[in-house]
C-alpha atoms as a PDB file:
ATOM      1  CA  UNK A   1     -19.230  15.684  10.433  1.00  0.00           C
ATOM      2  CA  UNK A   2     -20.420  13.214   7.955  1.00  0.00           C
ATOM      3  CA  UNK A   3     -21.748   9.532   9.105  1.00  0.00           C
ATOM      4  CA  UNK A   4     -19.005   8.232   6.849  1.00  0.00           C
ATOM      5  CA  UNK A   5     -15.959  10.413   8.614  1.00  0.00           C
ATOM      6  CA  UNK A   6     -17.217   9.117  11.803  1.00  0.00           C
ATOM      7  CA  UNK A   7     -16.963   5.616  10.914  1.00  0.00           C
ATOM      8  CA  UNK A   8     -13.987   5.924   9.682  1.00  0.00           C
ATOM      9  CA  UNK A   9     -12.948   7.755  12.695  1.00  0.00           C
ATOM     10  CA  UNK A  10     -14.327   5.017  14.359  1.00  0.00           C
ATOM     11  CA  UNK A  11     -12.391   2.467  12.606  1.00  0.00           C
ATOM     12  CA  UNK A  12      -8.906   4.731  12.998  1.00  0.00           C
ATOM     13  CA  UNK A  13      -8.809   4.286  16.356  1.00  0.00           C
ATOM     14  CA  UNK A  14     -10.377   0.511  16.625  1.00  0.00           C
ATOM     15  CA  UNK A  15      -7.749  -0.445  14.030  1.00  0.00           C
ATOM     16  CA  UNK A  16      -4.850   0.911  15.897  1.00  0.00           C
ATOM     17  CA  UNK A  17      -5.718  -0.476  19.258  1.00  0.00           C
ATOM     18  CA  UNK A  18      -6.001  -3.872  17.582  1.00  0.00           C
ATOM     19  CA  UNK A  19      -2.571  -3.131  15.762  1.00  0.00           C
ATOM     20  CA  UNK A  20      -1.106  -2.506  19.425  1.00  0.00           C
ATOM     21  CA  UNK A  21      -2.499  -6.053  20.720  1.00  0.00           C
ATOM     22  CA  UNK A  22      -0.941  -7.473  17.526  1.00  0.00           C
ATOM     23  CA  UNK A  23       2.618  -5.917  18.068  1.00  0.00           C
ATOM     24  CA  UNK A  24       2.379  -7.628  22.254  1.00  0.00           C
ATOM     25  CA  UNK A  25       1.088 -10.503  21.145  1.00  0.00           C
ATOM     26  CA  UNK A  26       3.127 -10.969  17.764  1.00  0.00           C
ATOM     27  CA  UNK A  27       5.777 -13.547  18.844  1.00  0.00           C
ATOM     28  CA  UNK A  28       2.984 -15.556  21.050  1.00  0.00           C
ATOM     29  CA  UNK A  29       0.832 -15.596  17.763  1.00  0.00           C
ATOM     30  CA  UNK A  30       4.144 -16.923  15.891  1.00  0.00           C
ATOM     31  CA  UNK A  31       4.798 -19.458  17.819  1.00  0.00           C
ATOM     32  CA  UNK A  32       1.428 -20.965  17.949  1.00  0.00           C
ATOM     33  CA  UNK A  33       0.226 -21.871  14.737  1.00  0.00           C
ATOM     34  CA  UNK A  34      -3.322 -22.524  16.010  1.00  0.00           C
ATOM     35  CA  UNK A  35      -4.005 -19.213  17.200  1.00  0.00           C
ATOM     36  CA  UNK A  36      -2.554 -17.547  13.897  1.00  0.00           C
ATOM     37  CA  UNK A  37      -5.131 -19.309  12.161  1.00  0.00           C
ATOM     38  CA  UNK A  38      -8.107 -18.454  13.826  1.00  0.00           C
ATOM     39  CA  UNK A  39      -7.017 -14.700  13.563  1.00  0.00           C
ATOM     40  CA  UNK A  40      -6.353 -15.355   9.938  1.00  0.00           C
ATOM     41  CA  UNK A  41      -9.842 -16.729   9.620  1.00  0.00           C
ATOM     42  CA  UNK A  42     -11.667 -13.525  12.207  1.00  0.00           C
ATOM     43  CA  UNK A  43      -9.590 -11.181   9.758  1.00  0.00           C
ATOM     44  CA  UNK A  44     -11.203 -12.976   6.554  1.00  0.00           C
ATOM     45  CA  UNK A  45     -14.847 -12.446   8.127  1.00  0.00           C
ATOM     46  CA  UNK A  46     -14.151  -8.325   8.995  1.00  0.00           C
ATOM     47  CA  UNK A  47     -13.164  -8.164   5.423  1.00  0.00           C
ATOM     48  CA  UNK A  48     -16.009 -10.073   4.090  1.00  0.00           C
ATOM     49  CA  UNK A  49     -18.281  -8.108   6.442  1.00  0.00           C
ATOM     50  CA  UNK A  50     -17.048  -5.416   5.792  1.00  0.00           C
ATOM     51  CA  UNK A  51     -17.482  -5.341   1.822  1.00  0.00           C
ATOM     52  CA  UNK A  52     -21.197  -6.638   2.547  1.00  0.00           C
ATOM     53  CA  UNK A  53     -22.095  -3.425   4.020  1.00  0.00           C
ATOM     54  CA  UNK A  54     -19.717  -0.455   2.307  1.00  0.00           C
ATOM     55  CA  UNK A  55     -20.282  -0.165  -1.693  1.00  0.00           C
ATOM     56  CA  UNK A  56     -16.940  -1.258  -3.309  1.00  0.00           C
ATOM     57  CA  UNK A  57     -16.561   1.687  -4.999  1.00  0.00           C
ATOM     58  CA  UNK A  58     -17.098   3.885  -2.355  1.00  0.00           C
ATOM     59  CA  UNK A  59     -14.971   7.248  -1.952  1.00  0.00           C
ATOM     60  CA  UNK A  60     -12.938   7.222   0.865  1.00  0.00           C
ATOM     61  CA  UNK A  61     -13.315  11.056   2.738  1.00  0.00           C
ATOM     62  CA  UNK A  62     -11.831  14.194   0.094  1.00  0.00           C
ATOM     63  CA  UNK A  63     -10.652  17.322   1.366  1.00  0.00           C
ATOM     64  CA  UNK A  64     -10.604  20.971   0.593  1.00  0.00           C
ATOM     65  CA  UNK A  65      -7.132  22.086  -0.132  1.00  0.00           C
ATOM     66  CA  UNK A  66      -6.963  24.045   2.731  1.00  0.00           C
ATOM     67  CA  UNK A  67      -7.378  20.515   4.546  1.00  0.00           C
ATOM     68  CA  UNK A  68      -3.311  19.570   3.753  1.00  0.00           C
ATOM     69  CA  UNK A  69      -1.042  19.352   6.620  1.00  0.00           C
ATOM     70  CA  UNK A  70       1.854  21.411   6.355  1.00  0.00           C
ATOM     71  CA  UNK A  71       4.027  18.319   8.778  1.00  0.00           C
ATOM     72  CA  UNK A  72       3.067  15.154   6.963  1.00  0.00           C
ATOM     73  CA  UNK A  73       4.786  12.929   8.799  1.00  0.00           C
ATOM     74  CA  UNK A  74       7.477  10.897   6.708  1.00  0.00           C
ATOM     75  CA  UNK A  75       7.060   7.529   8.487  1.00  0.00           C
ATOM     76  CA  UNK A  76       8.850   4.246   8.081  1.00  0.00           C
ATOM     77  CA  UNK A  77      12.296   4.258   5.841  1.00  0.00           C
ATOM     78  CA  UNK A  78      12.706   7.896   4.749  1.00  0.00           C
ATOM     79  CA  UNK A  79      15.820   7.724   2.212  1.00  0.00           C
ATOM     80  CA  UNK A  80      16.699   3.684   1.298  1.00  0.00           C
ATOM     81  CA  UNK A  81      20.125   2.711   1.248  1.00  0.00           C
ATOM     82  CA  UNK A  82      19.875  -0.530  -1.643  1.00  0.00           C
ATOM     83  CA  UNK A  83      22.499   0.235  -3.941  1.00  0.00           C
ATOM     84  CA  UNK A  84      20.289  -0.010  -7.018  1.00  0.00           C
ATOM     85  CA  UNK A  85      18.163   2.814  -5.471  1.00  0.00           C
ATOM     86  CA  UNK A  86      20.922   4.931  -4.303  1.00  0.00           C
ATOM     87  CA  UNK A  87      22.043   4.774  -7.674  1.00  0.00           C
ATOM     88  CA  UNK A  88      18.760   6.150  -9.530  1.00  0.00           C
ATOM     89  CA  UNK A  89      17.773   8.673  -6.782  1.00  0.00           C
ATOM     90  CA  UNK A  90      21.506  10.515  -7.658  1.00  0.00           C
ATOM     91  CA  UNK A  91      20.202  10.561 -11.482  1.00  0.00           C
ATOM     92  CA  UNK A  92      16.960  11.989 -10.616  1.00  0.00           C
ATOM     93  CA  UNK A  93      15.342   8.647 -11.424  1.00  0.00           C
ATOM     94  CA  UNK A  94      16.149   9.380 -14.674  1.00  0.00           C
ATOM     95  CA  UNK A  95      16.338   6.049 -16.318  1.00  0.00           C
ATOM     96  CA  UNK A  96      14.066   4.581 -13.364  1.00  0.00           C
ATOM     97  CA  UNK A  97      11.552   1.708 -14.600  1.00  0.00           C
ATOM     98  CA  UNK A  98       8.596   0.404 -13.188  1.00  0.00           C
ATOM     99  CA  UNK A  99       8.397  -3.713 -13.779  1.00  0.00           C
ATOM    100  CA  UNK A 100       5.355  -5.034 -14.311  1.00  0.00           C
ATOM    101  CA  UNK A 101       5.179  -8.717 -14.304  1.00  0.00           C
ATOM    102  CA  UNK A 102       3.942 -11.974 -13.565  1.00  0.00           C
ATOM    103  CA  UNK A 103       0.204 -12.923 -13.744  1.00  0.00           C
ATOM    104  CA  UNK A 104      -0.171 -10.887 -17.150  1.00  0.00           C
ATOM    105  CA  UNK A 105      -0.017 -11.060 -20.960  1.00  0.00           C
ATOM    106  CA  UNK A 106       1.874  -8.256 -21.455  1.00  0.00           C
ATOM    107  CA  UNK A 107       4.724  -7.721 -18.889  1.00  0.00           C
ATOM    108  CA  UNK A 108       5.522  -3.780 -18.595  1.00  0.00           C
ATOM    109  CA  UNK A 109       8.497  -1.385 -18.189  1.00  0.00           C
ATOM    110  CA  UNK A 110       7.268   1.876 -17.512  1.00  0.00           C
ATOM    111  CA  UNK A 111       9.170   5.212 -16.805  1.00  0.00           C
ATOM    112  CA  UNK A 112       8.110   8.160 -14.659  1.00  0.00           C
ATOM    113  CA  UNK A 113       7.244   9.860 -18.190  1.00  0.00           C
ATOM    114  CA  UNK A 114       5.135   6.997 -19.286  1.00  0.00           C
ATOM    115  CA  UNK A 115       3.250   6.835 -16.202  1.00  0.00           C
ATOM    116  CA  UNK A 116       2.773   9.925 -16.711  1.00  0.00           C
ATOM    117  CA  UNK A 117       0.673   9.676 -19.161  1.00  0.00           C
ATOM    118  CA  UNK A 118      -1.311   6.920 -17.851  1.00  0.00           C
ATOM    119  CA  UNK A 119      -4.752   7.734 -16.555  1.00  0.00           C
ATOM    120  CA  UNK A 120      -4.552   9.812 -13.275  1.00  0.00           C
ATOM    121  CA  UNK A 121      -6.562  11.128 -10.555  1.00  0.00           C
ATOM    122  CA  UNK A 122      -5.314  14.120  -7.864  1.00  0.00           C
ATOM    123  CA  UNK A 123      -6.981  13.514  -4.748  1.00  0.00           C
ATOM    124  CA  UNK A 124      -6.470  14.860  -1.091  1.00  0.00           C
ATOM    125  CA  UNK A 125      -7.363  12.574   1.595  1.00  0.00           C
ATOM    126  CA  UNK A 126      -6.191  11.673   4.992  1.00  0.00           C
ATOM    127  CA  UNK A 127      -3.476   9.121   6.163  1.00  0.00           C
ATOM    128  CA  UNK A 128      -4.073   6.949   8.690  1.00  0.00           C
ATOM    129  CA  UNK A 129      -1.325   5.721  10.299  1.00  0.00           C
ATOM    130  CA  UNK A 130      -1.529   2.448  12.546  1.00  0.00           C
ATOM    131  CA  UNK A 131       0.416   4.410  15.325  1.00  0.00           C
ATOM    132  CA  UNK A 132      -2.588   6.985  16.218  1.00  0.00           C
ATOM    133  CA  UNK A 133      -2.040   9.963  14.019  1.00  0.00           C
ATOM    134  CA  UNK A 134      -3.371  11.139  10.617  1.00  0.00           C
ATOM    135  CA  UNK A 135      -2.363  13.730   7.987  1.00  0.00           C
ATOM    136  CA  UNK A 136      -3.923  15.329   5.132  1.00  0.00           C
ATOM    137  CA  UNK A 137      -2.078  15.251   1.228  1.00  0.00           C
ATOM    138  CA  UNK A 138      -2.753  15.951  -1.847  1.00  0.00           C
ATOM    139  CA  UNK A 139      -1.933  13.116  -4.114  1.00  0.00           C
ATOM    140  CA  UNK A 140      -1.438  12.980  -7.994  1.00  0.00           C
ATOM    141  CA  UNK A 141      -0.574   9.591 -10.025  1.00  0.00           C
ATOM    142  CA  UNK A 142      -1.498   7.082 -12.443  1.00  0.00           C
ATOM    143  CA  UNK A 143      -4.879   5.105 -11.873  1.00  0.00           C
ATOM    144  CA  UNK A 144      -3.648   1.355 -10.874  1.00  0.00           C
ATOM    145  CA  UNK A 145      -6.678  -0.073 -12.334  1.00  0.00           C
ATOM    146  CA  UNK A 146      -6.319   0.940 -16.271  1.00  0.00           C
ATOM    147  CA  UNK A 147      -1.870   0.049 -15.994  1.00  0.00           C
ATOM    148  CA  UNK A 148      -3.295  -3.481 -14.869  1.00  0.00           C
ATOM    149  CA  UNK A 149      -5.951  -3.385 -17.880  1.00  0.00           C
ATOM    150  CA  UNK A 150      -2.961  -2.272 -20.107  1.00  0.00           C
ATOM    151  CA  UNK A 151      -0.812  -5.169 -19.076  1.00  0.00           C
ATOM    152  CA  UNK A 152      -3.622  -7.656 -18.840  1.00  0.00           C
ATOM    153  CA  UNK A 153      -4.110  -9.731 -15.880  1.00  0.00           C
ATOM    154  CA  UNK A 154      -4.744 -14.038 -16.355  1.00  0.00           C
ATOM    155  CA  UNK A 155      -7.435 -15.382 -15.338  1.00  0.00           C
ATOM    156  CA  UNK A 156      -5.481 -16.725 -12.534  1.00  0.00           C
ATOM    157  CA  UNK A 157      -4.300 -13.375 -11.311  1.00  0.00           C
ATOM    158  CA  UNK A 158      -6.083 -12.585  -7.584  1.00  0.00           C
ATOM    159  CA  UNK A 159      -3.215 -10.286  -5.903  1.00  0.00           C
ATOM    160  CA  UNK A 160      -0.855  -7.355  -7.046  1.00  0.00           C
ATOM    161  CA  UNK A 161       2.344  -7.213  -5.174  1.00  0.00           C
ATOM    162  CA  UNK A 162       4.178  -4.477  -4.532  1.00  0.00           C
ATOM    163  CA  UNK A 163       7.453  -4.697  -4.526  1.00  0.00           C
ATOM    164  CA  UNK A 164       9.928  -1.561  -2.647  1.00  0.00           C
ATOM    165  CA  UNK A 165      13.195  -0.543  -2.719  1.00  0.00           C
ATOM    166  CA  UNK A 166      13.668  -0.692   1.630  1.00  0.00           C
ATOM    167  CA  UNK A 167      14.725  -2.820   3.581  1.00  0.00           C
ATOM    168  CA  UNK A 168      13.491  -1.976   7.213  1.00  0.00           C
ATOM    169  CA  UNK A 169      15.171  -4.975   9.059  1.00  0.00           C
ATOM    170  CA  UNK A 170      18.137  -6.745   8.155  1.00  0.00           C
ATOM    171  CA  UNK A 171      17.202 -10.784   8.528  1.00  0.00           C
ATOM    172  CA  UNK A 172      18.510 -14.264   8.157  1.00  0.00           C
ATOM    173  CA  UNK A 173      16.180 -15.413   5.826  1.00  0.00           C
ATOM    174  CA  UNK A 174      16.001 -11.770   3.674  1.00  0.00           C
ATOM    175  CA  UNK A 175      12.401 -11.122   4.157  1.00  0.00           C
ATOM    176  CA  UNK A 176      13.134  -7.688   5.225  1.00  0.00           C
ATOM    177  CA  UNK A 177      12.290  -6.237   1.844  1.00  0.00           C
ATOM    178  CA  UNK A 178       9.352  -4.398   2.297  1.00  0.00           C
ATOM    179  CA  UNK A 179       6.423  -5.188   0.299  1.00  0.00           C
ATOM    180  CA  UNK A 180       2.643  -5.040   0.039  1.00  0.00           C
ATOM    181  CA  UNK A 181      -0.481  -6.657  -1.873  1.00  0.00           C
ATOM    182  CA  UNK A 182      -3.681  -5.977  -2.301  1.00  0.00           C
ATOM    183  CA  UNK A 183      -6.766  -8.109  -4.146  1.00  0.00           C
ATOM    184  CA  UNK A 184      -8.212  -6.822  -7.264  1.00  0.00           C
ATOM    185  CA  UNK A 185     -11.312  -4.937  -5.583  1.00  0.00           C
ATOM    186  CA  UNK A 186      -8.637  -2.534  -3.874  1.00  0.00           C
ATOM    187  CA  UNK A 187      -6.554  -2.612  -6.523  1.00  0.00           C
ATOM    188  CA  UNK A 188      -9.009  -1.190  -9.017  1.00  0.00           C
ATOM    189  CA  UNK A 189     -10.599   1.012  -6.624  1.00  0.00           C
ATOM    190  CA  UNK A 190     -10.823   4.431  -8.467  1.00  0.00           C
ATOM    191  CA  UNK A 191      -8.538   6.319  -6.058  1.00  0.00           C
ATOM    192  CA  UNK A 192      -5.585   3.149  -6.006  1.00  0.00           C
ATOM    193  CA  UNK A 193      -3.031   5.282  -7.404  1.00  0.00           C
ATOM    194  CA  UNK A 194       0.655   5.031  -7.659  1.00  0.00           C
ATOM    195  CA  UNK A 195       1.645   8.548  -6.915  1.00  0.00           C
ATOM    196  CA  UNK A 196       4.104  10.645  -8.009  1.00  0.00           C
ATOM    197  CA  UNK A 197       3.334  13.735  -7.078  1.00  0.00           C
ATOM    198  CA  UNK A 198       2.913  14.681  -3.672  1.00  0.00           C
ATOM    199  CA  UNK A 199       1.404  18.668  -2.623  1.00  0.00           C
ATOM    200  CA  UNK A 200       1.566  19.872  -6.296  1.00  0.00           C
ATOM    201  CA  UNK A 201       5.324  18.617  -6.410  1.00  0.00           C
ATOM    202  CA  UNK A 202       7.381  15.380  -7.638  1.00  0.00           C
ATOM    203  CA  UNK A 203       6.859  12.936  -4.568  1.00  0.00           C
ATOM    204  CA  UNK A 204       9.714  13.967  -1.944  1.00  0.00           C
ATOM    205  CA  UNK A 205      12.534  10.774  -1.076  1.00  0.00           C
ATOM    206  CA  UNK A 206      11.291  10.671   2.392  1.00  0.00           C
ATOM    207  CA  UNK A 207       7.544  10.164   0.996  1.00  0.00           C
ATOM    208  CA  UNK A 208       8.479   7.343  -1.270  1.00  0.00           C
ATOM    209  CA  UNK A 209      10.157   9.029  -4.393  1.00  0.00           C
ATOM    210  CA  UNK A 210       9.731   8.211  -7.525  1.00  0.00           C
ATOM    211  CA  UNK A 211       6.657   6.097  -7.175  1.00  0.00           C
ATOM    212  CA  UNK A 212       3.929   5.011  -3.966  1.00  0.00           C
ATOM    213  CA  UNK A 213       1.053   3.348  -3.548  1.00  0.00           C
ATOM    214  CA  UNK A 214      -2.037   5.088  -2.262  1.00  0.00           C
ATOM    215  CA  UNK A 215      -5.205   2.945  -1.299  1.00  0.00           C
ATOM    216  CA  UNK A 216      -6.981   5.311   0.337  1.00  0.00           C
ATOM    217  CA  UNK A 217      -9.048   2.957   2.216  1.00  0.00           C
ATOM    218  CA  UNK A 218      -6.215   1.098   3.906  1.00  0.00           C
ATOM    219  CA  UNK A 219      -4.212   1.704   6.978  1.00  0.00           C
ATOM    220  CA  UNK A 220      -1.137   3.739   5.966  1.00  0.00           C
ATOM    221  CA  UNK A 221       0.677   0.531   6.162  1.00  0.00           C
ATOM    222  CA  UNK A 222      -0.499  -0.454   2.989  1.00  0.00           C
ATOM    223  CA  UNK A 223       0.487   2.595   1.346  1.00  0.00           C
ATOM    224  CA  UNK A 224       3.837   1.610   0.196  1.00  0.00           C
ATOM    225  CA  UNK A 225       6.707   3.656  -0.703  1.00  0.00           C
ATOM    226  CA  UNK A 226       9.263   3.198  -3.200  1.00  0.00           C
ATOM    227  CA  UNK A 227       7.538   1.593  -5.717  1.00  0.00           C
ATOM    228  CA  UNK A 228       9.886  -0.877  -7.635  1.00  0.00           C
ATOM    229  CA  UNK A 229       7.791  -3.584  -9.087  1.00  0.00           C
ATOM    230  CA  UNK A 230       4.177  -4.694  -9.186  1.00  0.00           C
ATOM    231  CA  UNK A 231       3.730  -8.976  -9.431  1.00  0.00           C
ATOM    232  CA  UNK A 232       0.700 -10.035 -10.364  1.00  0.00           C
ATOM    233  CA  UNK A 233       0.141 -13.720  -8.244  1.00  0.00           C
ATOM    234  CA  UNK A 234      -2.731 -15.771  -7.654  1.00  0.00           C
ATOM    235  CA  UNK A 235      -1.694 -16.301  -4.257  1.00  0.00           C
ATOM    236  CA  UNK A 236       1.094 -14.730  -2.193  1.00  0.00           C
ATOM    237  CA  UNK A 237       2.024 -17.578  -0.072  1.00  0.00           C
ATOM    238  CA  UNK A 238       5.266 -17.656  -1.799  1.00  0.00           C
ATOM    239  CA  UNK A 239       6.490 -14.631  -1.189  1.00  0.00           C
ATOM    240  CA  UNK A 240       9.063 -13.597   2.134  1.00  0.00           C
ATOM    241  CA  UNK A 241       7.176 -15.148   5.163  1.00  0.00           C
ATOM    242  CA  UNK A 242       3.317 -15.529   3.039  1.00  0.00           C
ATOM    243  CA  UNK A 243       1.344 -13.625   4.817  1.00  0.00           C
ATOM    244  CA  UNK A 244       0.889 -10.631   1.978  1.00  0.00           C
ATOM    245  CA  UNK A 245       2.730  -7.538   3.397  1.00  0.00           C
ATOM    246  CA  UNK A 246       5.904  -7.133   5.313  1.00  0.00           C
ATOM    247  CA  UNK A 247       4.129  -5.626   8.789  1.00  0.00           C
ATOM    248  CA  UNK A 248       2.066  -8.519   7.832  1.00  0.00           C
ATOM    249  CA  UNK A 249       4.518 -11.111   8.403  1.00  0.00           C
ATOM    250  CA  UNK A 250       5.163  -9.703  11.724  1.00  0.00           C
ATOM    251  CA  UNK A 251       1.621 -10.253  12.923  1.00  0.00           C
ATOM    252  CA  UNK A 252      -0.709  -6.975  11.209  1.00  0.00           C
ATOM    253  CA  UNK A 253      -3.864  -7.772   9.542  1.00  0.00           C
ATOM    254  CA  UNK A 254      -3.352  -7.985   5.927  1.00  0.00           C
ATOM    255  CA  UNK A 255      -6.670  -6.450   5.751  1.00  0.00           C
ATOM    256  CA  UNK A 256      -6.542  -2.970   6.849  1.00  0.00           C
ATOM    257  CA  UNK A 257      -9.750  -1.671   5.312  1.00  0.00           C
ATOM    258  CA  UNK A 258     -11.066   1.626   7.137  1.00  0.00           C
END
């Protein structure tokens, strides 16, 4: 086993014992502003420490194809119920389109075929959930770095938001959307994809049909499912409860590098 796998390993198992103190601690943390902002400000050092020591462009861990589990778990929403979804899914996601706004010169609406025919990488690598357990897939889809370069990002543009079709909590204030973001080192990290292929096949509904996100060198609640839109912002403070990611706004990391 390879320095690297053990350090991920490592980082696996650190990340989701933190996660669990998170989840306990989440509504104390909430309700007292000052605490949320020194753990805001410890998250900001593990990611700046962490980048000072791992190359930016390094690989997460690839596998042999005899690797892929044959029970990927399908965690999280498995088969949305928004309308607008429902709606595409029964066409085959035949006139799906993937926005791409915000932050850019040229805003984007992109079908599965034009994605497609984007720059892509297949890759199989592990998922690592927050929960404990991992799984092994292969994963096929466009490159997020070169759609970005296609639709040109401002200046101002620090964060790409992803934007999903489920809604895992009904709530007062309708932040229940689910969503993600990542900064622009992650998001042009050469395996960043938005899949849409999963184990040789079109990505499966409970997997995130049509479209995912894959950073392999996140938690696997970063990889979101059911792709809808990607914002570029220069800050996401805006957006649902501002903290970057929905398990984010109920008290995860926003970093979840491993």
């Amino acid at each position: 086993m390879s320095h690297e796998t053990n350090r991920r390993g490592w980082l696996t198992a650190a990340g989701a014992s933190v996660a669990g103190l998170w989840l306990a601690a989440c509504d104390k943390i909430t309700e007292n502003p000052r605490s949320a902002a020194v753990l805001k400000s410890a998250e900001g050092l593990t990611r700046r420490a962490q980048r000072l020591v791992v190359d930016r462009k390094a690989l997460a861990p690839e596998f042999p194809a005899t690797a892929i589990s044959p029970d990927f778990k399908p965690n999280g929403s498995t088969n949305p119920d928004d309308p607008d979804y429902v709606a595409q899914r029964d066409k085959g996601f035949a006139d799906w389109r993937l926005v791409v706004d915000g932050l850019v010169e040229r805003p984007l609406s992109l079908s599965l075929a034009d994605l497609r025919k984007l720059p892509a990488r297949t890759q199989i690598t592990r998922h690592d959930c927050v929960e404990g357990w991992s799984s092994i897939g292969k994963w096929t889809g466009a490159r997020l770095g070169p759609l970005l370069d296609q639709a040109g990002l401002k200046p101002t543009a620090r964060y790409i938001v992803f934007h999903c079709a489920d809604m895992l909590e009904e709530t007062l204030d309708g932040t229940g959307q689910y969503y993600e973001s990542l900064d622009l080192i992650d998001a042009y990290h050469p395996q960043t994809l938005l899949a849409y292929d999963m184990n040789d096949r079109p990505l499966p509904v409970p997997h995130g049909a049509p479209l995912r996100l894959r950073a392999e060198r996140q938690l696997g609640y970063k990889q979101a499912k059911y792709v809808m839109r990607l914002e570029a912002v220069a800050d996401f403070a805006h957006i649902s409860r501002g903290n970057g990611g929905f398990w984010e706004d109920r008290g995860y990391e926003w970093y979840a590098g491993i």
